[in-house]
Protein backbone atom coordinates (compact mmCIF):
# COMPACT_ATOMS: atom_id res chain seq x y z
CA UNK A 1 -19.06 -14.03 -10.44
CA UNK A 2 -20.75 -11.32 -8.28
CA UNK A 3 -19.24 -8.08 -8.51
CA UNK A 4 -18.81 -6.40 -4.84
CA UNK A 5 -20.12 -3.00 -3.98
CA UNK A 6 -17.26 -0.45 -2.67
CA UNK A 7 -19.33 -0.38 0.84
CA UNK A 8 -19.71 -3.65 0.96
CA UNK A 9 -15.93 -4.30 0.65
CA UNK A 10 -15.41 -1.77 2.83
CA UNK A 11 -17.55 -3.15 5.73
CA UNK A 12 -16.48 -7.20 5.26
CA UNK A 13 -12.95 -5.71 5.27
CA UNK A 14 -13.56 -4.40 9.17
CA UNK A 15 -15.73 -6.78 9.97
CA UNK A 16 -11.87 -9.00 9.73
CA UNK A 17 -9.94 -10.07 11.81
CA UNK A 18 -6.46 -8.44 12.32
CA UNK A 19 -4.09 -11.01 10.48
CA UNK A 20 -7.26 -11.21 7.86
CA UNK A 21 -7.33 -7.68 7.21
CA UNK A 22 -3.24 -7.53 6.76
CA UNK A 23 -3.41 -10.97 4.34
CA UNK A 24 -6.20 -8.89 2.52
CA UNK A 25 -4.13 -6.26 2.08
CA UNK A 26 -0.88 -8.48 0.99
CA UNK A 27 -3.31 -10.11 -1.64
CA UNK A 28 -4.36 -7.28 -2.98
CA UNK A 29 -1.14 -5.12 -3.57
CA UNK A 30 -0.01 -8.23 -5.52
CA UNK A 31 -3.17 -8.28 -7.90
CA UNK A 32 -2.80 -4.50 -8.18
CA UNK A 33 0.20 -5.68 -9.45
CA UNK A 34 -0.23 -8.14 -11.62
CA UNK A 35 -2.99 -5.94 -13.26
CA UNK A 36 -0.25 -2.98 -14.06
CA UNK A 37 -2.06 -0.26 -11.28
CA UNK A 38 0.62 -0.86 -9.13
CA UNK A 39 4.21 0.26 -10.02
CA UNK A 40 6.53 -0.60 -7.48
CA UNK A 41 9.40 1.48 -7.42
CA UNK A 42 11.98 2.08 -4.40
CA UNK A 43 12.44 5.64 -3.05
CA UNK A 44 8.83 6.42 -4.15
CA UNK A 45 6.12 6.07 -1.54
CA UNK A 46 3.03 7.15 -3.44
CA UNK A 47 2.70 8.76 -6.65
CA UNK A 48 -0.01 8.26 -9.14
CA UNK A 49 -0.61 10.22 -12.44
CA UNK A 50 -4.71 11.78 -12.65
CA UNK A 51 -5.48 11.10 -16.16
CA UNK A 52 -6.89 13.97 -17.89
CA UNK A 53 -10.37 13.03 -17.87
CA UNK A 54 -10.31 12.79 -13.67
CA UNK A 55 -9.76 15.79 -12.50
CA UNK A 56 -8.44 17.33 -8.97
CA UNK A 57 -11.76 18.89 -8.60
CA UNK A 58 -14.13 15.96 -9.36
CA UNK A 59 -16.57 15.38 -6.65
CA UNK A 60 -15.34 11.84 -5.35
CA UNK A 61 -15.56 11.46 -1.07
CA UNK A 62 -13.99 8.22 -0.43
CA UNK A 63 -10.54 7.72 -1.72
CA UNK A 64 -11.40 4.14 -2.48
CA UNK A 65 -13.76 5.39 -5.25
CA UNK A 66 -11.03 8.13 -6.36
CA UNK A 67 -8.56 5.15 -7.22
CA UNK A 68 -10.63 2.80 -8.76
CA UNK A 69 -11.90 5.62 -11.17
CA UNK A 70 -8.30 6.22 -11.72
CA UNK A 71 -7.98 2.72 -12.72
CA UNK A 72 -10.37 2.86 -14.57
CA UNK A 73 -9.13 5.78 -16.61
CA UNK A 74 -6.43 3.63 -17.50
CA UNK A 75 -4.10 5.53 -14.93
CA UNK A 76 -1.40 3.60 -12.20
CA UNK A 77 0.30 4.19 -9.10
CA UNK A 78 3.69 4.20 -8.16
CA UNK A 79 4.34 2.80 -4.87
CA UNK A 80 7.07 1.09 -2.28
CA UNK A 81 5.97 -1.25 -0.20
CA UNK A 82 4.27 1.05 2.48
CA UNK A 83 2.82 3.08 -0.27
CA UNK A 84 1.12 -0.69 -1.95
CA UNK A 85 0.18 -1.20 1.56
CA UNK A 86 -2.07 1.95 2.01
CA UNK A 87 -2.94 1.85 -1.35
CA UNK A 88 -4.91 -1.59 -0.93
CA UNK A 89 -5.91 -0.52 2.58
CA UNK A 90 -7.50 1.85 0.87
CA UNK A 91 -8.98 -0.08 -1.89
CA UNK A 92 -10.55 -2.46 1.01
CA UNK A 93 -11.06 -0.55 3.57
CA UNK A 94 -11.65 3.61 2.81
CA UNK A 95 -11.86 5.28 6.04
CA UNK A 96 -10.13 8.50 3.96
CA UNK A 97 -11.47 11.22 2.98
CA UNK A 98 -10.02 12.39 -0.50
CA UNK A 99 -9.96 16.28 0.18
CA UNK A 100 -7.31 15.77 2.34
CA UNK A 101 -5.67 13.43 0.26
CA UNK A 102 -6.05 15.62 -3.09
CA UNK A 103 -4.92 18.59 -0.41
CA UNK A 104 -2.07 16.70 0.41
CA UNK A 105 -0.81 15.62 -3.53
CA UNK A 106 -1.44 19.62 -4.39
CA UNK A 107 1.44 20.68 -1.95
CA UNK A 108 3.50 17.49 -2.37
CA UNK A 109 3.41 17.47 -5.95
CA UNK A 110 1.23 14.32 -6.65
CA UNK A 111 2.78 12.13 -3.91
CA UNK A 112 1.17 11.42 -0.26
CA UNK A 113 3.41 11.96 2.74
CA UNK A 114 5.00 8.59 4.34
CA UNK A 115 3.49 9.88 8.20
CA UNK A 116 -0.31 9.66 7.09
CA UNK A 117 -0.21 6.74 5.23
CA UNK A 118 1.81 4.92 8.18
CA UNK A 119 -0.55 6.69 10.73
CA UNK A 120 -3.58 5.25 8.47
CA UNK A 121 -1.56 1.50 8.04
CA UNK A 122 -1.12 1.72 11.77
CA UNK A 123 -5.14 0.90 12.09
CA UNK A 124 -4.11 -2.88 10.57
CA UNK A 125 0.23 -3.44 11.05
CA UNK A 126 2.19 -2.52 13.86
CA UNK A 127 4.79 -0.24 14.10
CA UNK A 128 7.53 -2.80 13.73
CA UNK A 129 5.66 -4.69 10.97
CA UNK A 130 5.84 -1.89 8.81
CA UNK A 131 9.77 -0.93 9.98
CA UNK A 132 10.35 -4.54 8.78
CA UNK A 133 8.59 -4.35 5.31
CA UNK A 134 10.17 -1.02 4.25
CA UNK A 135 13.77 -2.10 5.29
CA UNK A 136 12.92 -5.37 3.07
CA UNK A 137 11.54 -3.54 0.17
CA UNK A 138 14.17 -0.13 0.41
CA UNK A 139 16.94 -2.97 1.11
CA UNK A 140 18.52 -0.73 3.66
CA UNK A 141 18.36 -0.60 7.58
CA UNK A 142 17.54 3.09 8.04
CA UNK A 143 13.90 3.00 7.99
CA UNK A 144 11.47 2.47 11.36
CA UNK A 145 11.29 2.01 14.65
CA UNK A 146 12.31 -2.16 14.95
CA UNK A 147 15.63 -3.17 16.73
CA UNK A 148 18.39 -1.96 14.17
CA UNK A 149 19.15 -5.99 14.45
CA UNK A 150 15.89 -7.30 12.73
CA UNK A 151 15.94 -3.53 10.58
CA UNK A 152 19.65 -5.34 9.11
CA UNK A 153 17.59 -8.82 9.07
CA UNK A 154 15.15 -6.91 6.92
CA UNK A 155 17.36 -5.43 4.87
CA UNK A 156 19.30 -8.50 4.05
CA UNK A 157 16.29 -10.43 3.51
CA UNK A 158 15.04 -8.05 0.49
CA UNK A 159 18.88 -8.59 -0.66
CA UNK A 160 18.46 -12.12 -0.95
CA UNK A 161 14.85 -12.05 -2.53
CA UNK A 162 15.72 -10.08 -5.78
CA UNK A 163 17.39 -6.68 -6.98
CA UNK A 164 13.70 -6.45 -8.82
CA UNK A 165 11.17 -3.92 -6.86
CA UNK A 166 8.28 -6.01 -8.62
CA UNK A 167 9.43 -8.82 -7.31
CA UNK A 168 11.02 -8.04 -4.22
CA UNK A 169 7.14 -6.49 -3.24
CA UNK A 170 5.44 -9.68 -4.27
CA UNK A 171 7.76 -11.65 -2.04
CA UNK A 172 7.06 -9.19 0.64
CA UNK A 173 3.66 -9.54 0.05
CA UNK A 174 3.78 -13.32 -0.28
CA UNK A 175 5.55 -14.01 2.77
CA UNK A 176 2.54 -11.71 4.74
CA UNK A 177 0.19 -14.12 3.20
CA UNK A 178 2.24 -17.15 4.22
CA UNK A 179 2.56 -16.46 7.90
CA UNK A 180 -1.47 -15.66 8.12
CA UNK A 181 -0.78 -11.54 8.28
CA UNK A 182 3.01 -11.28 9.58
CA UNK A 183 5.89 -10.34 8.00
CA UNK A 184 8.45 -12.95 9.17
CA UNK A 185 12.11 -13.16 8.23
């Protein structure tokens, strides 16, 4: 199998369509998971531990190269779903640069604030997509900007899927990949 070049995943990732990009995505966080990068774990939008050997002040531009060396190093992030989601938007896509996100995990203590990565997700899920998927994943209606009607949909939907974040996130991620790029309830 050919191995793919960061930039070249990076450009055939734009070069998508919308409801490509977001199945991309979707596929992605759940092979993250499967290979142990990925934690999922509710409450928790984006953490990830910097093994030793990678450190704050290593000269990596893209983001996308700054987690897959942290991979690499045998490292893993923990995530909910909008954290997965940015994560593997990152991954395919990198259009961040990582002094502002290694800025950003100095002041918030190794975690990424919920407003940039949604601003950044924004470029591939709308607004209420991404209400939709963190009231599935958080199980709870308090999250977003979608009617508080489909936000309690949401909610009750991760409910029914499993008490498991692992699981409940793959479901998530299946059900994107289902309905060609839409999270549908």
């Amino acid at each position: 199998m050919k191995k793919t070049t960061l930039s070249k995943r990076n450009k055939d990732f734009w070069a998508s369509t919308p409801d490509q990009k977001r199945v991309q995505v979707a596929k992605d966080v759940i092979k993250q998971i499967q290979s142990n990068f990925y934690n999922p774990e509710h409450g928790t939008y984006f953490q990830f531990d910097i093994p030793d050997e990678i450190g704050v002040t290593d000269k990596i531009e893209k983001f996308d190269k700054a987690l897959d060396s942290v991979k690499r190093k045998g490292g893993h992030c923990d995530v909910c779903a909008i954290g997965a989601c940015f994560a593997s938007l990152v991954r395919l896509g990198d259009k961040v640069d990582t002094s502002y996100i290694m800025g950003s995990v100095i002041e918030n203590g190794d975690s990424i604030g919920d407003t940039f990565m949604k601003g950044k997700l924004r470029d591939v899920f709308s607004t209420q997509q991404l209400s939709l998927i963190e009231c599935a994943f958080e199980r709870s209606a308090g999250h977003g900007t979608a009617n508080i009607e489909d936000r309690e949909k949401a909610r009750d939907w991760g409910y029914e899927q499993s008490s498991n974040d692992t699981k409940r996130l793959i479901a998530i991620m299946k059900n994107i990949i289902k309905n060609k790029g839409v999270f549908k309830l």
